[in-house]
N, C-alpha and C. Protein backbone atom coordinates (compact mmCIF):
# COMPACT_ATOMS: atom_id res chain seq x y z
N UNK A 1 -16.89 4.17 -2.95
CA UNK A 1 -15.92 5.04 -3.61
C UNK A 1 -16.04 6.46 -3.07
N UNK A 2 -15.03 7.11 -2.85
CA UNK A 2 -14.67 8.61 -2.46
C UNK A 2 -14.64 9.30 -3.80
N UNK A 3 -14.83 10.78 -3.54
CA UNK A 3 -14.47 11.70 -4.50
C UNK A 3 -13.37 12.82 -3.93
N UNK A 4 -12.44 12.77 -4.70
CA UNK A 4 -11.14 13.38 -4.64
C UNK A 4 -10.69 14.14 -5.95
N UNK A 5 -10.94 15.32 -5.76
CA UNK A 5 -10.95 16.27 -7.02
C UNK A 5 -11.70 15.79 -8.22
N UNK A 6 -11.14 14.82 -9.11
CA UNK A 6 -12.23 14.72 -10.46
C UNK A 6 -11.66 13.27 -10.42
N UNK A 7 -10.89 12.45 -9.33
CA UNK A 7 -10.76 10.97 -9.64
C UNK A 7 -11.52 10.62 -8.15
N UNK A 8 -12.27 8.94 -8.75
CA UNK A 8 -13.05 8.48 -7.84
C UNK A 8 -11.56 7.45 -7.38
N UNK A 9 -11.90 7.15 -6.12
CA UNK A 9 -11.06 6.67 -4.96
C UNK A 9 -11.47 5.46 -4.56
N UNK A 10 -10.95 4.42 -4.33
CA UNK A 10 -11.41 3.37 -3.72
C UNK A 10 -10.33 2.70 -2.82
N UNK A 11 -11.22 2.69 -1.55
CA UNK A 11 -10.42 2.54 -0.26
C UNK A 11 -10.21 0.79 -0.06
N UNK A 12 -8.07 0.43 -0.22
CA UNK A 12 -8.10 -0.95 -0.20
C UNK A 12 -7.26 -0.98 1.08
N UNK A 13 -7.50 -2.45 1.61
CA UNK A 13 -6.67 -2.37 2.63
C UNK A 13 -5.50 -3.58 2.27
N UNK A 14 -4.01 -4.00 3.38
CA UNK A 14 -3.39 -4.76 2.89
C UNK A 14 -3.91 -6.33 2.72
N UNK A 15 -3.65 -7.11 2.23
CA UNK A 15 -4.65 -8.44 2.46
C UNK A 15 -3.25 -9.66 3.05
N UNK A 16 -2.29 -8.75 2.16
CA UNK A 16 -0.89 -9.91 3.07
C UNK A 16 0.02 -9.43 1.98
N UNK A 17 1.54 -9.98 2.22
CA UNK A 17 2.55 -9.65 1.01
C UNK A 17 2.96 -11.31 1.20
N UNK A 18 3.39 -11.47 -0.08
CA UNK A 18 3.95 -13.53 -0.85
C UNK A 18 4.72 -13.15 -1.10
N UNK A 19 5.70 -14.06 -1.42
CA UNK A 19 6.92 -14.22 -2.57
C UNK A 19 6.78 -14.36 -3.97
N UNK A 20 7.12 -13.93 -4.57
CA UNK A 20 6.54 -14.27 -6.26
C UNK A 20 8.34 -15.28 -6.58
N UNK A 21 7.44 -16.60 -6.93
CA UNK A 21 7.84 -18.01 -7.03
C UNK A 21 8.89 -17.51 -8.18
N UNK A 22 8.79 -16.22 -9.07
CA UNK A 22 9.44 -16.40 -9.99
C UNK A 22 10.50 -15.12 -10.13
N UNK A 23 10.87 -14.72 -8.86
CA UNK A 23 11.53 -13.32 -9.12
C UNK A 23 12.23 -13.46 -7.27
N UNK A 24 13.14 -12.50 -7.33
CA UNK A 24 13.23 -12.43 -5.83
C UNK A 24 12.45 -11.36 -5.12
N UNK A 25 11.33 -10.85 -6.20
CA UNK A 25 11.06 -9.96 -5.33
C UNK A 25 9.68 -10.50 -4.63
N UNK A 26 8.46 -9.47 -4.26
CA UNK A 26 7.49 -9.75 -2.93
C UNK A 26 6.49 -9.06 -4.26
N UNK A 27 5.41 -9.39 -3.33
CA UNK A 27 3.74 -9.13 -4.16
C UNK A 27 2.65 -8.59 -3.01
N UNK A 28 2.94 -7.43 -2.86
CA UNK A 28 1.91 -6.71 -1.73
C UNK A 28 0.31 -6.79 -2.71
N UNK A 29 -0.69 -7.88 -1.57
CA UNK A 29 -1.83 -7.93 -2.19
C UNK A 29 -2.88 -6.80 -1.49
N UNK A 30 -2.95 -5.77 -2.11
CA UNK A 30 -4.37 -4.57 -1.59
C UNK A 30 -5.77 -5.13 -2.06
N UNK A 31 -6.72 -5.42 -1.45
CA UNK A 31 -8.43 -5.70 -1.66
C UNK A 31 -8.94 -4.93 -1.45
N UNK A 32 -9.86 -4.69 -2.06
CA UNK A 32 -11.28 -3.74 -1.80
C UNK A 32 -12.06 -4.73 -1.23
N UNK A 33 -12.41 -4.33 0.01
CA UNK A 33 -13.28 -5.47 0.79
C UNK A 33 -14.54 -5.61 0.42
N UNK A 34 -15.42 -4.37 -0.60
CA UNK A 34 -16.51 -4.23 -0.59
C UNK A 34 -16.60 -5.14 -2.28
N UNK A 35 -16.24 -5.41 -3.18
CA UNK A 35 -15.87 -6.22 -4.14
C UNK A 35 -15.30 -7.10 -4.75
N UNK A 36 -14.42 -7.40 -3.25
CA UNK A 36 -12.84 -8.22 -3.39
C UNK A 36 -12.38 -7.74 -4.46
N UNK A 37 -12.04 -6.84 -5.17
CA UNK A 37 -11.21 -6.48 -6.18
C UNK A 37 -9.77 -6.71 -5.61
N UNK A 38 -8.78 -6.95 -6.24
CA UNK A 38 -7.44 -7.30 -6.03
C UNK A 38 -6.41 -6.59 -6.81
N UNK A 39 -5.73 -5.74 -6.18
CA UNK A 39 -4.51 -5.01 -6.71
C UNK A 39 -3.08 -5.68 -6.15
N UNK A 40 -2.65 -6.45 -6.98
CA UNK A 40 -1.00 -6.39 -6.51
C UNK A 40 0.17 -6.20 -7.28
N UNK A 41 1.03 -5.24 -6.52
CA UNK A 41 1.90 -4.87 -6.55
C UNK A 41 3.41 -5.31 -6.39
N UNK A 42 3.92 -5.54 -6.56
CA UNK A 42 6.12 -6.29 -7.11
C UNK A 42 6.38 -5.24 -6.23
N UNK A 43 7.11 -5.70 -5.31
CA UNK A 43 7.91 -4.82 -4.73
C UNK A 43 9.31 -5.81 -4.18
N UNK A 44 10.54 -5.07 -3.88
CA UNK A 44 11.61 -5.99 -3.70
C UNK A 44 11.56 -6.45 -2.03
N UNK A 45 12.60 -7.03 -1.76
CA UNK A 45 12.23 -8.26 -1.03
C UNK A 45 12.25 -7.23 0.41
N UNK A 46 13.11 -6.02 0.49
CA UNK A 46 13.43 -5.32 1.91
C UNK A 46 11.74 -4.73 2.12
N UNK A 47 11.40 -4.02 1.07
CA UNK A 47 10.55 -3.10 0.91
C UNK A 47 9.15 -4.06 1.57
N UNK A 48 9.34 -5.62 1.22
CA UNK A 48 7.91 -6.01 1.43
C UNK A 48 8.31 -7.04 3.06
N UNK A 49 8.86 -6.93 3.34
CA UNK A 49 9.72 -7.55 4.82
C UNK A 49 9.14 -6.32 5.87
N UNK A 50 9.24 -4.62 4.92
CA UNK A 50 8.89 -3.44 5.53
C UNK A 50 7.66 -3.43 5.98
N UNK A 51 6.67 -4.09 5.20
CA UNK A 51 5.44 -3.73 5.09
C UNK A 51 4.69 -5.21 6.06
N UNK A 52 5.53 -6.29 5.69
CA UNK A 52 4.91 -7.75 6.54
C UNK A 52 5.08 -6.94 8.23
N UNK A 53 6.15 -6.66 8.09
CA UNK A 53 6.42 -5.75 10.10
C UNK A 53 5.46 -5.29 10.39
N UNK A 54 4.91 -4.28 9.66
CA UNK A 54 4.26 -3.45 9.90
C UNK A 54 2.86 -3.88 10.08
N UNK A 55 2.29 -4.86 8.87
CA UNK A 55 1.13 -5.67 9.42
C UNK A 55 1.38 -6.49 10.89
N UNK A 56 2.14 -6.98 11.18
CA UNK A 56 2.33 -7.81 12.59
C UNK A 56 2.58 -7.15 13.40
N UNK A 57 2.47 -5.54 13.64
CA UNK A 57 3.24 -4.96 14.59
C UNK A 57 4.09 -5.33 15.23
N UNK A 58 5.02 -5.61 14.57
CA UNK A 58 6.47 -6.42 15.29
C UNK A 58 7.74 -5.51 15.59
N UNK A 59 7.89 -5.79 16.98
CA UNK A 59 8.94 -4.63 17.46
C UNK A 59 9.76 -5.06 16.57
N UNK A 60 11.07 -4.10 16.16
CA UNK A 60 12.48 -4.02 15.96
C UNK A 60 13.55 -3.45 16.57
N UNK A 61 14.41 -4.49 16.97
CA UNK A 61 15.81 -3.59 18.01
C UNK A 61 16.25 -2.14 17.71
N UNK A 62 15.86 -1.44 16.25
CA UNK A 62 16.18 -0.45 16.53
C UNK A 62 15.36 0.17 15.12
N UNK A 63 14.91 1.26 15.03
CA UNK A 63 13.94 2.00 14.37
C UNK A 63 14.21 1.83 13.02
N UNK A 64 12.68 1.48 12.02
CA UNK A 64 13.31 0.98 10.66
C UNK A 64 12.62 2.66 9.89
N UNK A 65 13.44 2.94 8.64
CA UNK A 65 13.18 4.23 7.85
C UNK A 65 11.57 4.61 8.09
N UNK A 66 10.58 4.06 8.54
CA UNK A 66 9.18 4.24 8.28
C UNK A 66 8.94 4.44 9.75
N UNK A 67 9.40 4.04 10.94
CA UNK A 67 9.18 4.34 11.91
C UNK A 67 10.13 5.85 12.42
N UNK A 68 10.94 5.89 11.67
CA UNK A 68 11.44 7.51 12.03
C UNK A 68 10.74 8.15 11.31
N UNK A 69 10.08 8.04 10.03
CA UNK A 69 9.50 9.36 9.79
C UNK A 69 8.21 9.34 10.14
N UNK A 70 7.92 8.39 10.51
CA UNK A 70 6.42 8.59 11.48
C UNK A 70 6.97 9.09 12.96
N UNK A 71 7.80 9.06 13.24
CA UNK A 71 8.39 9.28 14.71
C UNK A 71 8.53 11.31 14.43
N UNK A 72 9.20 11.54 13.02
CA UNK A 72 9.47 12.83 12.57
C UNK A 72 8.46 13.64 12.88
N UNK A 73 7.30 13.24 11.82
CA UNK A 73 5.81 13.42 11.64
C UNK A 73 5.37 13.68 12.77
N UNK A 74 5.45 12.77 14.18
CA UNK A 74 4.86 13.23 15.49
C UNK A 74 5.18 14.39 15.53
N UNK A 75 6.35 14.54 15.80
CA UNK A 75 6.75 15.81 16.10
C UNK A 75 6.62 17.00 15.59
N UNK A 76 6.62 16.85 14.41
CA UNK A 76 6.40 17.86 13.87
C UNK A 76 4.92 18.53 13.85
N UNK A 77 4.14 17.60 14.28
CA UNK A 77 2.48 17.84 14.05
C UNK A 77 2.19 17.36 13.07
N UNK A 78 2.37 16.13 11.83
CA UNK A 78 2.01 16.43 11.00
C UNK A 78 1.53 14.86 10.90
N UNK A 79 -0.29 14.44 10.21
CA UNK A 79 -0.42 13.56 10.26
C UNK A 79 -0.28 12.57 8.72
N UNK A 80 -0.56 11.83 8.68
CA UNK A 80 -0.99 11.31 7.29
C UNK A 80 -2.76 10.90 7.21
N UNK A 81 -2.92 11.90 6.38
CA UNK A 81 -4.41 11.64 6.22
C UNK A 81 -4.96 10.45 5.51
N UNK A 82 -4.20 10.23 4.29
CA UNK A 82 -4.41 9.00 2.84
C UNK A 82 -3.26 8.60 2.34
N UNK A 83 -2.93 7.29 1.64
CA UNK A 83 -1.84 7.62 0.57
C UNK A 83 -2.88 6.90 -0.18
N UNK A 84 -2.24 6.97 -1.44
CA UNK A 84 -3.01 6.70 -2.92
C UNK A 84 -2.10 6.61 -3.70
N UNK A 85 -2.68 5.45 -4.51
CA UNK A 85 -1.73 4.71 -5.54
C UNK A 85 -2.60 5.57 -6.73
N UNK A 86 -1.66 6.32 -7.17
CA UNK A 86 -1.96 7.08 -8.11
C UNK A 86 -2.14 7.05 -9.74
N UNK A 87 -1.06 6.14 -9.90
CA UNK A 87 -0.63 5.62 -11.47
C UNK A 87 0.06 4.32 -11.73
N UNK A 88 -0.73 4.16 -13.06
CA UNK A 88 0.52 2.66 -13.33
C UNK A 88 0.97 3.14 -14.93
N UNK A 89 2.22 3.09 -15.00
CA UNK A 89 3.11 3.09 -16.27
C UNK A 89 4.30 2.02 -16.48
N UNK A 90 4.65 1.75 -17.39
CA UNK A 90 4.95 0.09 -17.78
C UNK A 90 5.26 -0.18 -16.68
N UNK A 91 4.13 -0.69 -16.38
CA UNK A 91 4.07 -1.75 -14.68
C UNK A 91 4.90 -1.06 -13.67
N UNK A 92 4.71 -0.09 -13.65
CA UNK A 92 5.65 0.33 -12.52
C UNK A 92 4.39 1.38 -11.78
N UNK A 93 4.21 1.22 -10.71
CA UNK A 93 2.92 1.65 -9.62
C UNK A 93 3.71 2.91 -9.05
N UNK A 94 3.02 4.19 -9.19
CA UNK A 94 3.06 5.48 -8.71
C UNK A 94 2.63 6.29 -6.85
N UNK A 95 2.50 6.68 -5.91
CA UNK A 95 1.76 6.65 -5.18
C UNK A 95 1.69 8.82 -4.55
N UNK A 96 1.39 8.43 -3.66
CA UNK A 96 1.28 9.73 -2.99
C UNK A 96 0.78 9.73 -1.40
N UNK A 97 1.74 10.60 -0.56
CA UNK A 97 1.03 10.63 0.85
C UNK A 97 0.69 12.09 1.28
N UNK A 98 -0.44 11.82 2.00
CA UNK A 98 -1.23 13.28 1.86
C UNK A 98 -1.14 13.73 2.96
N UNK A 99 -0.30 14.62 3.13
CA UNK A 99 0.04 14.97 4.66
C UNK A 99 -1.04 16.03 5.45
N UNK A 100 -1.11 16.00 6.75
CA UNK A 100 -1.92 17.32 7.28
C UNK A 100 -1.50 18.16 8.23
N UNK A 101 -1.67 19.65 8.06
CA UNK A 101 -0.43 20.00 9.31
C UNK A 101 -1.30 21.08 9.61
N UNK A 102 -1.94 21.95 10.70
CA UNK A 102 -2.28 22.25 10.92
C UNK A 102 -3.54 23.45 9.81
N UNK A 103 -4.30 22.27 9.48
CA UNK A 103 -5.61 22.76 8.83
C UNK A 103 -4.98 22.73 7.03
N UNK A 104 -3.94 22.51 6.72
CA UNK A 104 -2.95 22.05 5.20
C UNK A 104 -2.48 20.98 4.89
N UNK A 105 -3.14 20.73 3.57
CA UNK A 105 -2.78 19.09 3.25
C UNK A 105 -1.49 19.48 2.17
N UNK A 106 -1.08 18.57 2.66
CA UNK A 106 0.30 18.83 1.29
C UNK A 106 0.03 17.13 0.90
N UNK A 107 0.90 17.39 -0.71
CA UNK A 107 0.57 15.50 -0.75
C UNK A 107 2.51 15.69 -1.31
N UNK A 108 2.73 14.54 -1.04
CA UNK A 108 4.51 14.77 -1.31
C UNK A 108 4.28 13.17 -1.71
N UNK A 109 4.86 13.09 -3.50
CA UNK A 109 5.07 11.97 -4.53
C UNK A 109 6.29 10.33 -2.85
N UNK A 110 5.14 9.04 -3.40
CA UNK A 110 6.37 8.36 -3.05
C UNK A 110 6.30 6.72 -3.76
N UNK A 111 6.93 5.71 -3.66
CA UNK A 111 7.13 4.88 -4.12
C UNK A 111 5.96 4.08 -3.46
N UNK A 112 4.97 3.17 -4.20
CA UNK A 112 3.64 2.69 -3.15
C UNK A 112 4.23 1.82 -2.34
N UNK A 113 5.13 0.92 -2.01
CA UNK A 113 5.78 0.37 -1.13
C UNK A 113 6.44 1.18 0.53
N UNK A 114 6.61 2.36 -0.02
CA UNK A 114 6.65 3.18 1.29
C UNK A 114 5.74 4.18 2.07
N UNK A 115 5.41 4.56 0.73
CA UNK A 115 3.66 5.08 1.06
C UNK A 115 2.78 3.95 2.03
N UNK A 116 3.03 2.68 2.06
CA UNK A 116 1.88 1.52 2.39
C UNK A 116 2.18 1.25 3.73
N UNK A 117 3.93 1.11 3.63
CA UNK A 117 4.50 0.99 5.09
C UNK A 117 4.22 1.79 6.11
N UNK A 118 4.42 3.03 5.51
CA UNK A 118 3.91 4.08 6.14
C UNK A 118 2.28 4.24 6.98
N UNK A 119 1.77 3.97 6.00
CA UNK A 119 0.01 4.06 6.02
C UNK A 119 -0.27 3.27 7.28
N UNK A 120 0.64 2.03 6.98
CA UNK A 120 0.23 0.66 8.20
C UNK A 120 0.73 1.44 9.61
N UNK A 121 1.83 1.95 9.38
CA UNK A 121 2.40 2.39 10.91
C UNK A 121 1.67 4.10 11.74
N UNK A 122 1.11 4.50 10.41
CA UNK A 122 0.34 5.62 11.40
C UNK A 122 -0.94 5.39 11.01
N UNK A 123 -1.49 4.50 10.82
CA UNK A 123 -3.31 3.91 10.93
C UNK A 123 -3.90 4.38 9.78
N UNK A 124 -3.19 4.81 8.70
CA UNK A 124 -3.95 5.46 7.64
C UNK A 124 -4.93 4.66 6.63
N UNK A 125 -5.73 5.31 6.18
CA UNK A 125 -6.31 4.64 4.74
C UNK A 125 -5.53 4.51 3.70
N UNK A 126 -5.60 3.35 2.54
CA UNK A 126 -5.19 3.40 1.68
C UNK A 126 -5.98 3.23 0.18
N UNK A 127 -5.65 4.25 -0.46
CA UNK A 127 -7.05 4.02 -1.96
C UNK A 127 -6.11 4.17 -3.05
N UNK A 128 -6.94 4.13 -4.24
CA UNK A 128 -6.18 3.75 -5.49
C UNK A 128 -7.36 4.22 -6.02
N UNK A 129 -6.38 4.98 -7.16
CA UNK A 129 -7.59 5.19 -8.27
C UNK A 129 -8.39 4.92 -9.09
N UNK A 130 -9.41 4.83 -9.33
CA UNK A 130 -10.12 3.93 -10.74
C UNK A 130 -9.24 3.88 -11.54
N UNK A 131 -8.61 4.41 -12.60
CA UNK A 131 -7.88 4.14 -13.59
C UNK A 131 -6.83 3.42 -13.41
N UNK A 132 -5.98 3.27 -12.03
CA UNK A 132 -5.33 2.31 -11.38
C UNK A 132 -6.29 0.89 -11.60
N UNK A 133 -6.82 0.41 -10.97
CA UNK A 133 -7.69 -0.39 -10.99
C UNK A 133 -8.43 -0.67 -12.38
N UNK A 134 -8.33 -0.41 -13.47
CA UNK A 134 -8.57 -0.62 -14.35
C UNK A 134 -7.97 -1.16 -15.53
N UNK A 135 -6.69 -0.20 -14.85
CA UNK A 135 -5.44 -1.26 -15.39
C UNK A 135 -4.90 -2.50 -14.65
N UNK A 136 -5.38 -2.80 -14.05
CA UNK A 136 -4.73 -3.85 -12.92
C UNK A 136 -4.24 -5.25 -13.46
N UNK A 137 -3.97 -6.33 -13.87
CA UNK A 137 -3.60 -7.61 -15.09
C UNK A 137 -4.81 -7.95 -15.65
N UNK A 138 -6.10 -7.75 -15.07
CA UNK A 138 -7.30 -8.95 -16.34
C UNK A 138 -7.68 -9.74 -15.61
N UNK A 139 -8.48 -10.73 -15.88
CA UNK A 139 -9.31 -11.83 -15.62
C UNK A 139 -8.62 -13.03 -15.15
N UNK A 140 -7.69 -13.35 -15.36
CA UNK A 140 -6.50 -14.74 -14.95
C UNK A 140 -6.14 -14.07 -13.49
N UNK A 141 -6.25 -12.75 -13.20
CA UNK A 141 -5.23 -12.44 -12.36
C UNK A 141 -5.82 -12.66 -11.06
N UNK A 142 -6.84 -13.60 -10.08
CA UNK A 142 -7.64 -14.17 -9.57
C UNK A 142 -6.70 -15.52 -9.50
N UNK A 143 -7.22 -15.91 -10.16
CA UNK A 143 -6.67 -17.67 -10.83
C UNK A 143 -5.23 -18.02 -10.14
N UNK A 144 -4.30 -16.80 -11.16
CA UNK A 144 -2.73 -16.88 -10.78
C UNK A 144 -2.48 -16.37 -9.42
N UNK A 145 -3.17 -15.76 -8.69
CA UNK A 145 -2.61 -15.15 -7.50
C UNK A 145 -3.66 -16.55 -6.23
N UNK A 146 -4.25 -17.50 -6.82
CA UNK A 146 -4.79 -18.36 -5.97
C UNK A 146 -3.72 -19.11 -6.22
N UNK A 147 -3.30 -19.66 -7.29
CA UNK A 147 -1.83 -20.49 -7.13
C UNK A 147 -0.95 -20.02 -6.37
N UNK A 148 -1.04 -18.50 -6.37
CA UNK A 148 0.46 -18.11 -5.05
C UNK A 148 -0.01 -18.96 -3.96
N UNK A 149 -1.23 -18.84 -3.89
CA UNK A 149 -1.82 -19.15 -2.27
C UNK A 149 -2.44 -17.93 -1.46
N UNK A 150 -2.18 -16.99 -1.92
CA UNK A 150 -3.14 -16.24 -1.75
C UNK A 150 -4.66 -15.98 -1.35
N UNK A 151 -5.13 -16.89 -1.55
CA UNK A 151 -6.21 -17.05 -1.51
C UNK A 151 -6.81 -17.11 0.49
N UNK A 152 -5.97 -17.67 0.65
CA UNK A 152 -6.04 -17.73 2.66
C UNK A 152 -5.10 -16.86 3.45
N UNK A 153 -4.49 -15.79 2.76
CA UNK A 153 -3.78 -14.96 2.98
C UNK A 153 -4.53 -13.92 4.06
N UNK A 154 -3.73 -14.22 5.24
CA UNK A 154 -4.50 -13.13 6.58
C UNK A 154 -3.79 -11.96 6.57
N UNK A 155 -4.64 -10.52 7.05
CA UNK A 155 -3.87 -9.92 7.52
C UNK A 155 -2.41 -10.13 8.07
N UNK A 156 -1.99 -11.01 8.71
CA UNK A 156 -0.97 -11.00 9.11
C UNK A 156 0.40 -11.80 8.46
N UNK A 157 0.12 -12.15 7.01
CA UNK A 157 0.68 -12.29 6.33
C UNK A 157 1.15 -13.44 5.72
């Protein structure tokens, strides 16, 4: 765990994104490798198509929203240091990307689905907060995410 002002940090990486059998949308799974702890996240079906790319480094015929503003970002000088899943309120996941621009971090609010895409395409870390993680579903939520199949879920998706 990191310390980041007065919340402790814990650095997850992506583990793969599924389909959730019961919605049209996607289930980006984040692990803490050092506990297997498991955070996942609902995200809709474009948003997690965004993020499978991005684990496979898979070209696209022509630049998707996350590769221009990392393309922006070059240019401008400006890197991404972290994003962080910041909050959960009725189930809906909060995030933040912490930008760096010459010796200044700015952090500018974003949706954790683009924050993640992001993270994957300019090499960043990704953490979540204890209190994130504390709220996360409970004890079943192991169990039910091995029925996704999850369970043999590679990096690459």
């Amino acid at each position: 765990m990191e310390q980041s002002g007065l919340k402790e940090l814990t650095k997850l990486t992506v583990h793969g994104v599924v389909a959730d059998p019961n919605t049209e949308t996607q289930i980006v799974i984040l692990r803490d490798e050092q506990t297997a702890q498991i955070l996942p996240i609902w995200v809709g079906a474009a948003e997690g198509n965004a993020i499978k790319l991005a684990m496979d480094d898979a070209p696209t015929p022509r630049p998707m929203s996350h590769d221009l503003l990392r393309s922006m970002m070059e240019h401008l000088n400006l890197t991404v240091s972290r994003v962080v899943v910041t909050d959960v309120k009725n189930n809906t996941y909060f995030a933040s990307v912490h930008l760096l621009s010459q010796g200044t971090e700015r952090t500018v609010d974003a949706r954790p689905s683009d924050a993640i895409a992001l993270a994957l395409r300019s090499n960043s870390p990704i953490f979540v907060t204890a209190n994130v993680l504390q709220q996360r579903g409970g004890n079943s939520l192991e169990t039910w995410l091995e029925k996704l199949g999850t369970k043999n879920t590679s990096a690459g998706g």
